[in-house]
PDB file of N, CA and C in Angstrom:
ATOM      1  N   UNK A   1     -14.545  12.017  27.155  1.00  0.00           N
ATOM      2  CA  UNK A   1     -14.257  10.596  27.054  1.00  0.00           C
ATOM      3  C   UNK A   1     -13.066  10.402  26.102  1.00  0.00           C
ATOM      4  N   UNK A   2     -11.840   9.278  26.441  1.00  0.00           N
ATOM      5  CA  UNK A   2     -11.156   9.356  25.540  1.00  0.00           C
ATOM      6  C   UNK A   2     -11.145   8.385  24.486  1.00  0.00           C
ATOM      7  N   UNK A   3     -10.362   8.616  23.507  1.00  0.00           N
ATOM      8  CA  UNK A   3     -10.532   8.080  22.042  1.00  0.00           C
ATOM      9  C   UNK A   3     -10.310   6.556  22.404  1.00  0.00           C
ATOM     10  N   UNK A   4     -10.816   5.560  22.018  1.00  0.00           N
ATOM     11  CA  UNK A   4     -10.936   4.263  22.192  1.00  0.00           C
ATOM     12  C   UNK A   4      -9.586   3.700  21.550  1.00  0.00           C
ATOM     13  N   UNK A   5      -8.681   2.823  21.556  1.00  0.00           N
ATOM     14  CA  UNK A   5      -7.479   2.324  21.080  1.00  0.00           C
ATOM     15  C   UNK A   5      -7.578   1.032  20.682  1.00  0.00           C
ATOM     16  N   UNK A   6      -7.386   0.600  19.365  1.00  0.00           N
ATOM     17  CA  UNK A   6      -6.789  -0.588  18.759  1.00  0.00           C
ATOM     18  C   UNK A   6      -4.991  -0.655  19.018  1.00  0.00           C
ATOM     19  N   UNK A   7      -4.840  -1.928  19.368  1.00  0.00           N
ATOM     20  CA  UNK A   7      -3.494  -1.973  19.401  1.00  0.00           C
ATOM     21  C   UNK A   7      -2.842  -3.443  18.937  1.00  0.00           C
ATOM     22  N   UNK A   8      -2.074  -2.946  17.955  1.00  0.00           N
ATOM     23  CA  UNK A   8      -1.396  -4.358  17.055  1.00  0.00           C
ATOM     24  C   UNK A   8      -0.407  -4.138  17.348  1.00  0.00           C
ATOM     25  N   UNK A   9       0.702  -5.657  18.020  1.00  0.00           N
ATOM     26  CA  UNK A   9       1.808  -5.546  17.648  1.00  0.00           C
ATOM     27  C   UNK A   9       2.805  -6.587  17.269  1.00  0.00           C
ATOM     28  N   UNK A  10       3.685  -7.150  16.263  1.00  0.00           N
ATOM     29  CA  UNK A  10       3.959  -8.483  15.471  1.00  0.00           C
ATOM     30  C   UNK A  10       5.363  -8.261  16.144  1.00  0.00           C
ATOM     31  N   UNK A  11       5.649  -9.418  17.003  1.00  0.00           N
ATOM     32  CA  UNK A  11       6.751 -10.109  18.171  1.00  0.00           C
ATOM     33  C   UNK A  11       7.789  -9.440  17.553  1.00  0.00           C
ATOM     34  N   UNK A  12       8.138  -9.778  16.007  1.00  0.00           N
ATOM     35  CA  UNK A  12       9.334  -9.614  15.488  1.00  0.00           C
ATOM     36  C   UNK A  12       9.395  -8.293  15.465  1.00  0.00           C
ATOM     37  N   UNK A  13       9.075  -7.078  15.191  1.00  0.00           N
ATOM     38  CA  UNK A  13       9.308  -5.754  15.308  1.00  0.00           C
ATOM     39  C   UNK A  13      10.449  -5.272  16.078  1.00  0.00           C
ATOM     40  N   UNK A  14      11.591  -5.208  15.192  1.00  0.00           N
ATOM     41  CA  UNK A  14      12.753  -4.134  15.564  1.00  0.00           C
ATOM     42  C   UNK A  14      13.132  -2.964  16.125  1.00  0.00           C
ATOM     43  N   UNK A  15      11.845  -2.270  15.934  1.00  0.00           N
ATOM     44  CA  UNK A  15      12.014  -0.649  15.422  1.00  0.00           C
ATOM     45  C   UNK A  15      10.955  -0.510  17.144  1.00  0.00           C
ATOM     46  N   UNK A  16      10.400  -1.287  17.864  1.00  0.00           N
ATOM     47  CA  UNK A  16       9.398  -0.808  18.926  1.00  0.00           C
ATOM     48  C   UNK A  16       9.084  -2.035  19.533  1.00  0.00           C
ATOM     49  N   UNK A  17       9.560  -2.388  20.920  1.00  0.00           N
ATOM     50  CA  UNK A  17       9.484  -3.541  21.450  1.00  0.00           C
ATOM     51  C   UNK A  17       8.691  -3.932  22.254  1.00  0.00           C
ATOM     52  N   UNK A  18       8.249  -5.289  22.045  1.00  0.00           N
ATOM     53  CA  UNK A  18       7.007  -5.507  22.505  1.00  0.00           C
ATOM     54  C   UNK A  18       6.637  -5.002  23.726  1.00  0.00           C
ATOM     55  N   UNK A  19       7.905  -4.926  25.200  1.00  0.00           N
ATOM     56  CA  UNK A  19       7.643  -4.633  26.178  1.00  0.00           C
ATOM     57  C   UNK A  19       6.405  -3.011  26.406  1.00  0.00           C
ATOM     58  N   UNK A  20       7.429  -2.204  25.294  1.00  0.00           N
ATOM     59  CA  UNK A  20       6.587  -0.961  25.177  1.00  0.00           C
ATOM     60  C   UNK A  20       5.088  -1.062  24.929  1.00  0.00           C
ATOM     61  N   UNK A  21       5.146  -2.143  24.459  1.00  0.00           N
ATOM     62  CA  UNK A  21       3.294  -2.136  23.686  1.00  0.00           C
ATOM     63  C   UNK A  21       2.652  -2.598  25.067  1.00  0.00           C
ATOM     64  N   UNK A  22       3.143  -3.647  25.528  1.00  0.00           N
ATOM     65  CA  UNK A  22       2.713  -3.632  27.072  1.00  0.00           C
ATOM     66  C   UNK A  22       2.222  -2.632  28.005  1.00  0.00           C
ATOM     67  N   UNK A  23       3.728  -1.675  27.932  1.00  0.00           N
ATOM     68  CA  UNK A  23       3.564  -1.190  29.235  1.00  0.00           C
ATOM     69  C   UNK A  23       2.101   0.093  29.094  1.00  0.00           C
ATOM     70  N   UNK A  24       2.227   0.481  27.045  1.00  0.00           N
ATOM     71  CA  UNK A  24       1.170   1.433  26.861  1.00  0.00           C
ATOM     72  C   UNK A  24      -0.417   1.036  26.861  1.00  0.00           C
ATOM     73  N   UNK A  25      -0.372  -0.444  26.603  1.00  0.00           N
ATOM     74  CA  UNK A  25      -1.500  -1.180  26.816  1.00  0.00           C
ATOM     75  C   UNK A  25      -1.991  -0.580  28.682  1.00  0.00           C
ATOM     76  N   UNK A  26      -1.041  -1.388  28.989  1.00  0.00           N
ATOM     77  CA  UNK A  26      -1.786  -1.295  30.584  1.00  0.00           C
ATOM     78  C   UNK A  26      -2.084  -0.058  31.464  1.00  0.00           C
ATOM     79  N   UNK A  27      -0.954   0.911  31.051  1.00  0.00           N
ATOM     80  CA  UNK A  27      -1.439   2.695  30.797  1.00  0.00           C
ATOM     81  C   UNK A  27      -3.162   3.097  30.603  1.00  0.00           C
ATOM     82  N   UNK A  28      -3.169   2.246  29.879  1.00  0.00           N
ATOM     83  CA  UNK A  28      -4.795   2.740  28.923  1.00  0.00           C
ATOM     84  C   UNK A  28      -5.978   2.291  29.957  1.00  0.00           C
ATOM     85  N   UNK A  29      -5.410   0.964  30.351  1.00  0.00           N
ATOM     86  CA  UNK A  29      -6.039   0.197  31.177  1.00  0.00           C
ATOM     87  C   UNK A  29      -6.551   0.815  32.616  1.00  0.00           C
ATOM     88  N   UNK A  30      -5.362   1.268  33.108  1.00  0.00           N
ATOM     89  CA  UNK A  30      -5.436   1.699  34.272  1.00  0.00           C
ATOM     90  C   UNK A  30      -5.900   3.287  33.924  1.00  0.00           C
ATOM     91  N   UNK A  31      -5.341   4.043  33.059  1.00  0.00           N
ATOM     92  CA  UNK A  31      -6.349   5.249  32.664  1.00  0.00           C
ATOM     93  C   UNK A  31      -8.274   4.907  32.462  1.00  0.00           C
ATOM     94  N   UNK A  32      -8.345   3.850  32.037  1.00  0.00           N
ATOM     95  CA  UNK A  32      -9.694   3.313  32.035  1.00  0.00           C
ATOM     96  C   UNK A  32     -10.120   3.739  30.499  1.00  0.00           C
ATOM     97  N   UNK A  33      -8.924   3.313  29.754  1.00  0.00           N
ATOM     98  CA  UNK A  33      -9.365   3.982  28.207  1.00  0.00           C
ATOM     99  C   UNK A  33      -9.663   2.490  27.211  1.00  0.00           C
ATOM    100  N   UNK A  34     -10.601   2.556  26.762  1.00  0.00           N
ATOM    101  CA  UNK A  34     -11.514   1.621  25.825  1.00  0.00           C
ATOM    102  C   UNK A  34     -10.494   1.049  25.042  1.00  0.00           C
ATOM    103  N   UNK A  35     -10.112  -0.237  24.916  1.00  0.00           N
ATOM    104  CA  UNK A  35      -9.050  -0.521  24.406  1.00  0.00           C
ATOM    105  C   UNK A  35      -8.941  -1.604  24.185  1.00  0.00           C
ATOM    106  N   UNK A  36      -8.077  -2.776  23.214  1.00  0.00           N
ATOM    107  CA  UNK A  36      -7.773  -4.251  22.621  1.00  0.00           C
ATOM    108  C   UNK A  36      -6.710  -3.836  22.513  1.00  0.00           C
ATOM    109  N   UNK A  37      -6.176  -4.896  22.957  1.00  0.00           N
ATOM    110  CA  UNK A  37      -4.655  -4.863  22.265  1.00  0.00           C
ATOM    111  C   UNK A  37      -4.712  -6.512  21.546  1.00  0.00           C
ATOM    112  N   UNK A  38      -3.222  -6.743  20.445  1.00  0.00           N
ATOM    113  CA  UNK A  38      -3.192  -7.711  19.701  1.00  0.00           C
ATOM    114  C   UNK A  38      -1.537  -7.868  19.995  1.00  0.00           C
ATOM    115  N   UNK A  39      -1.177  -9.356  20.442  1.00  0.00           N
ATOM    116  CA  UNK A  39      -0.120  -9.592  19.769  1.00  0.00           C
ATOM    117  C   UNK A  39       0.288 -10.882  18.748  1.00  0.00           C
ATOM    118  N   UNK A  40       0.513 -10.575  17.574  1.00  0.00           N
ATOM    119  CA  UNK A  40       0.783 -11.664  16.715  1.00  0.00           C
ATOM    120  C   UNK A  40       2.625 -11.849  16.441  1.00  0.00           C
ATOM    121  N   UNK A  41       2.547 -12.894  16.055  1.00  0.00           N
ATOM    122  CA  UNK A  41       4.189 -13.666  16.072  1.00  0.00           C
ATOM    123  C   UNK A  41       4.767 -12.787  15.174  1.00  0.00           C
ATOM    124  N   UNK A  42       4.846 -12.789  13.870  1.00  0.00           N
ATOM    125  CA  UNK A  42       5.752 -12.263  12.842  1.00  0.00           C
ATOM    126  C   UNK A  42       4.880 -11.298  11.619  1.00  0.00           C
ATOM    127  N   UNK A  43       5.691  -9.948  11.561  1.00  0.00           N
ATOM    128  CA  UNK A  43       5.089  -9.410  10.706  1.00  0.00           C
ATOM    129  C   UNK A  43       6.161  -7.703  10.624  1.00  0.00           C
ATOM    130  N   UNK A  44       7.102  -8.006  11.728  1.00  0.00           N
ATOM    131  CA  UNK A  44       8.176  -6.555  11.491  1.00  0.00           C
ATOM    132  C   UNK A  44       6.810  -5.474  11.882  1.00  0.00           C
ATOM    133  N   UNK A  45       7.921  -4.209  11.265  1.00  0.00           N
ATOM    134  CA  UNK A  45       7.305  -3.280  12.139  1.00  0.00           C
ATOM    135  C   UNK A  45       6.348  -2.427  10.809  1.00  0.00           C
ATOM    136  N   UNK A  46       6.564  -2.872   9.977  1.00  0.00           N
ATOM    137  CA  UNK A  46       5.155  -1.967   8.865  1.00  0.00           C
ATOM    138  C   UNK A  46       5.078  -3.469   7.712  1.00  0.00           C
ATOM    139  N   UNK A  47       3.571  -3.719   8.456  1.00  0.00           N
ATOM    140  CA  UNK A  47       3.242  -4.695   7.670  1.00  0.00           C
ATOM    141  C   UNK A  47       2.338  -4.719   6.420  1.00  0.00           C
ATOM    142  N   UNK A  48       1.922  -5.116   5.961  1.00  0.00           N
ATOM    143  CA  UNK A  48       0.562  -5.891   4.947  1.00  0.00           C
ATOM    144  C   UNK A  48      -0.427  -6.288   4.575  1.00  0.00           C
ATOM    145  N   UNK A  49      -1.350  -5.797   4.285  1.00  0.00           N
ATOM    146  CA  UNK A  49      -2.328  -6.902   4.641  1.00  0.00           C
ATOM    147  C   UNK A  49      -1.973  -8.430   3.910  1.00  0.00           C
ATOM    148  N   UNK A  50      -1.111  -8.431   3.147  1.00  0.00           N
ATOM    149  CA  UNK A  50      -0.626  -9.927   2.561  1.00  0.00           C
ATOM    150  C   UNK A  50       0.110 -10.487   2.927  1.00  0.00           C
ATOM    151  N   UNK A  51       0.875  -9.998   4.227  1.00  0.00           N
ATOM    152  CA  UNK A  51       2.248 -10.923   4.667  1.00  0.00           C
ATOM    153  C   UNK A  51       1.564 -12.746   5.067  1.00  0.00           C
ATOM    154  N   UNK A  52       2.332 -13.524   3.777  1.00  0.00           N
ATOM    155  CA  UNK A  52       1.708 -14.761   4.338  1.00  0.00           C
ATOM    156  C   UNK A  52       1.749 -15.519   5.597  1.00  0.00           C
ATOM    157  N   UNK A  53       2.645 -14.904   6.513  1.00  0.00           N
ATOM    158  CA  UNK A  53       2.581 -16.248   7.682  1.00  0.00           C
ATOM    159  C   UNK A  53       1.278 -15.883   8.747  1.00  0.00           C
ATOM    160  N   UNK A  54       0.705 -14.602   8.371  1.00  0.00           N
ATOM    161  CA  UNK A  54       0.059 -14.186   9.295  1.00  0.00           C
ATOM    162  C   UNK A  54      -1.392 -13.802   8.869  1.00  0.00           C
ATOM    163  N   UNK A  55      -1.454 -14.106   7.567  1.00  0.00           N
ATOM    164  CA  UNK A  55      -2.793 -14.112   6.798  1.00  0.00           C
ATOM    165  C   UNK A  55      -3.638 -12.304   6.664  1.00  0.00           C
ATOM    166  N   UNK A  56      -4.408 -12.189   6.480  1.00  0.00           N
ATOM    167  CA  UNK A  56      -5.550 -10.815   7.155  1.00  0.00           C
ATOM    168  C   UNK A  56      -6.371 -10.749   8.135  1.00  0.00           C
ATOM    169  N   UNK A  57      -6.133 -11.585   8.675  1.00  0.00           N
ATOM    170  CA  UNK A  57      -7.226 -11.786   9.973  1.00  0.00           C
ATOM    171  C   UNK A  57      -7.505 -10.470  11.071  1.00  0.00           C
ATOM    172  N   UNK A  58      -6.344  -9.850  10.870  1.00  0.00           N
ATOM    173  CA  UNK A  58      -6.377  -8.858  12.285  1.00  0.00           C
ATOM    174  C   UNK A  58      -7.005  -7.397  11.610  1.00  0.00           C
ATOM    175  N   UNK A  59      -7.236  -7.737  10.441  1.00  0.00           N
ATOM    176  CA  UNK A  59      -8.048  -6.618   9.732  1.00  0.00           C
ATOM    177  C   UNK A  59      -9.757  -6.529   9.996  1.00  0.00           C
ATOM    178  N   UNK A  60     -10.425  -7.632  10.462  1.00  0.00           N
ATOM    179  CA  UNK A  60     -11.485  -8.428  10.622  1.00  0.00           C
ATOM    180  C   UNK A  60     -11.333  -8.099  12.074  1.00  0.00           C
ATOM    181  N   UNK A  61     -10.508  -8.303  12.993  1.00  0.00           N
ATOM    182  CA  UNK A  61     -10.423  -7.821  14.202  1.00  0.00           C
ATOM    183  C   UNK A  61     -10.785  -6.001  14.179  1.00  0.00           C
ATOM    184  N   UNK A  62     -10.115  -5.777  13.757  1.00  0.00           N
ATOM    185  CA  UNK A  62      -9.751  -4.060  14.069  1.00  0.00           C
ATOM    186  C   UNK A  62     -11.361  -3.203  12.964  1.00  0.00           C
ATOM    187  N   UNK A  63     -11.888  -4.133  12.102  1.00  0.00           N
ATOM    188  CA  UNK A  63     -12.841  -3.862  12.188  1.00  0.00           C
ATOM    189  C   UNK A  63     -14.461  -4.015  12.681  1.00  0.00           C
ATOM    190  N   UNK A  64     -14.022  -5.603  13.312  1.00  0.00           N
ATOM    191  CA  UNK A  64     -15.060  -5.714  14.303  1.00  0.00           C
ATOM    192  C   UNK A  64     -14.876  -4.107  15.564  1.00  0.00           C
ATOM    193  N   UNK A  65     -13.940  -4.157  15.810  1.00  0.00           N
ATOM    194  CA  UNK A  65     -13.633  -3.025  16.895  1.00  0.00           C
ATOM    195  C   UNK A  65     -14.171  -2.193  16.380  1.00  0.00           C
ATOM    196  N   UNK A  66     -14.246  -1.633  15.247  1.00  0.00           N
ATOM    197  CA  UNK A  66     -14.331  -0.229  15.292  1.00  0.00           C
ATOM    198  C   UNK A  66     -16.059  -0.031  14.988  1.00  0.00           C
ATOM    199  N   UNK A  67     -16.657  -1.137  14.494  1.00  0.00           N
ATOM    200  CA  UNK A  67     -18.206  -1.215  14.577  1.00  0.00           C
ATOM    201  C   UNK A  67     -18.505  -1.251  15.547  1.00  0.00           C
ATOM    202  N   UNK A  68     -17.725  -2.056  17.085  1.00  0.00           N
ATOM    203  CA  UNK A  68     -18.247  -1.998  18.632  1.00  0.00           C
ATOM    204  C   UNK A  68     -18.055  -0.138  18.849  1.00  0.00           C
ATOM    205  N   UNK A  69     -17.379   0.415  18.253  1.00  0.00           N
ATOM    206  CA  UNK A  69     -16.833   1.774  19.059  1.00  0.00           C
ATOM    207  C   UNK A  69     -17.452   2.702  18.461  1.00  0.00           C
ATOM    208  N   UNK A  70     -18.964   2.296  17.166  1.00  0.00           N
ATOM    209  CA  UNK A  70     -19.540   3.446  16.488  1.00  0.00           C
ATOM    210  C   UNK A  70     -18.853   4.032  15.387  1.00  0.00           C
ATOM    211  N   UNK A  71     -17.560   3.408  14.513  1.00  0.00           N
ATOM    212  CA  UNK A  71     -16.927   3.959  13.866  1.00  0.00           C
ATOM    213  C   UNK A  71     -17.901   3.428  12.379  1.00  0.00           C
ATOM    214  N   UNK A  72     -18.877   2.364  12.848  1.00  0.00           N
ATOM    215  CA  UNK A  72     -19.668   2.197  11.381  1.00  0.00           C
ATOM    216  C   UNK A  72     -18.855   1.617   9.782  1.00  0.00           C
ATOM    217  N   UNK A  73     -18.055   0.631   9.967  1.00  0.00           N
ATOM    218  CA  UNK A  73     -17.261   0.243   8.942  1.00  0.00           C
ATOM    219  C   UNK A  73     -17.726  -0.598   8.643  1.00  0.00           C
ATOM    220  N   UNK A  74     -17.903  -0.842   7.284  1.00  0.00           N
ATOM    221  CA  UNK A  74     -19.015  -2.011   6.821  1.00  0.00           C
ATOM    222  C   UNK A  74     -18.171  -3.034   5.867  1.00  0.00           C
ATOM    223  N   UNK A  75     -17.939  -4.262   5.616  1.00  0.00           N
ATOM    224  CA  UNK A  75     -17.016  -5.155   4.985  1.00  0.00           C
ATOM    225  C   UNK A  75     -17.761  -6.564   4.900  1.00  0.00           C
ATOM    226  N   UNK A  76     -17.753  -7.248   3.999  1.00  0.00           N
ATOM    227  CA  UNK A  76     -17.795  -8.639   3.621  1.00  0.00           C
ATOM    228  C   UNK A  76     -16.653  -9.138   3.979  1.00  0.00           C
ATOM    229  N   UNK A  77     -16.857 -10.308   5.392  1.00  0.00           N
ATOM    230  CA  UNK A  77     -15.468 -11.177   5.638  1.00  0.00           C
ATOM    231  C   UNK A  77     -15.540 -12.034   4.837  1.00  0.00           C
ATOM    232  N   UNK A  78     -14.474 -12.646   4.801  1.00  0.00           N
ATOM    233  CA  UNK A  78     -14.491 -14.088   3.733  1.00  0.00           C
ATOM    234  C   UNK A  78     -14.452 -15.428   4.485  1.00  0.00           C
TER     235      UNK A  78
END
């Protein structure tokens, strides 16, 4: 079985364009590989958990995921 995939990617990113995150998203898809993808507006290509326009939220995402996938990560949201 293959490894399950989180996938983040923030519009503005220079360095890897969104199209790519697409096309590897739907790759996964059609491979039939366990998978989310995310796209958020602004955040470049190595972000933060503090960048303000975009808050921490997708941290709360990616660890809901990884409790659905058995990865057992345990956190107080706020």
């Amino acid at each position: 079985m293959p490894t399950p995939i989180f996938l983040l990617h923030l519009g503005d990113d220079t360095r890897v364009s969104l199209q790519h995150s697409i096309l590897f998203y739907e790759a996964l898809q059609k491979a039939k590989v366990k998978s989310e993808f995310h796209i958020l507006q602004s955040g470049g290509h190595g972000f933060t958990l503090e960048h303000e326009t975009r808050g921490d939220k997708w941290i709360y995402w990616c660890i809901d995921w990884l409790n659905e996938n058995g990865f057992g990560i345990q956190t107080k949201k706020k």
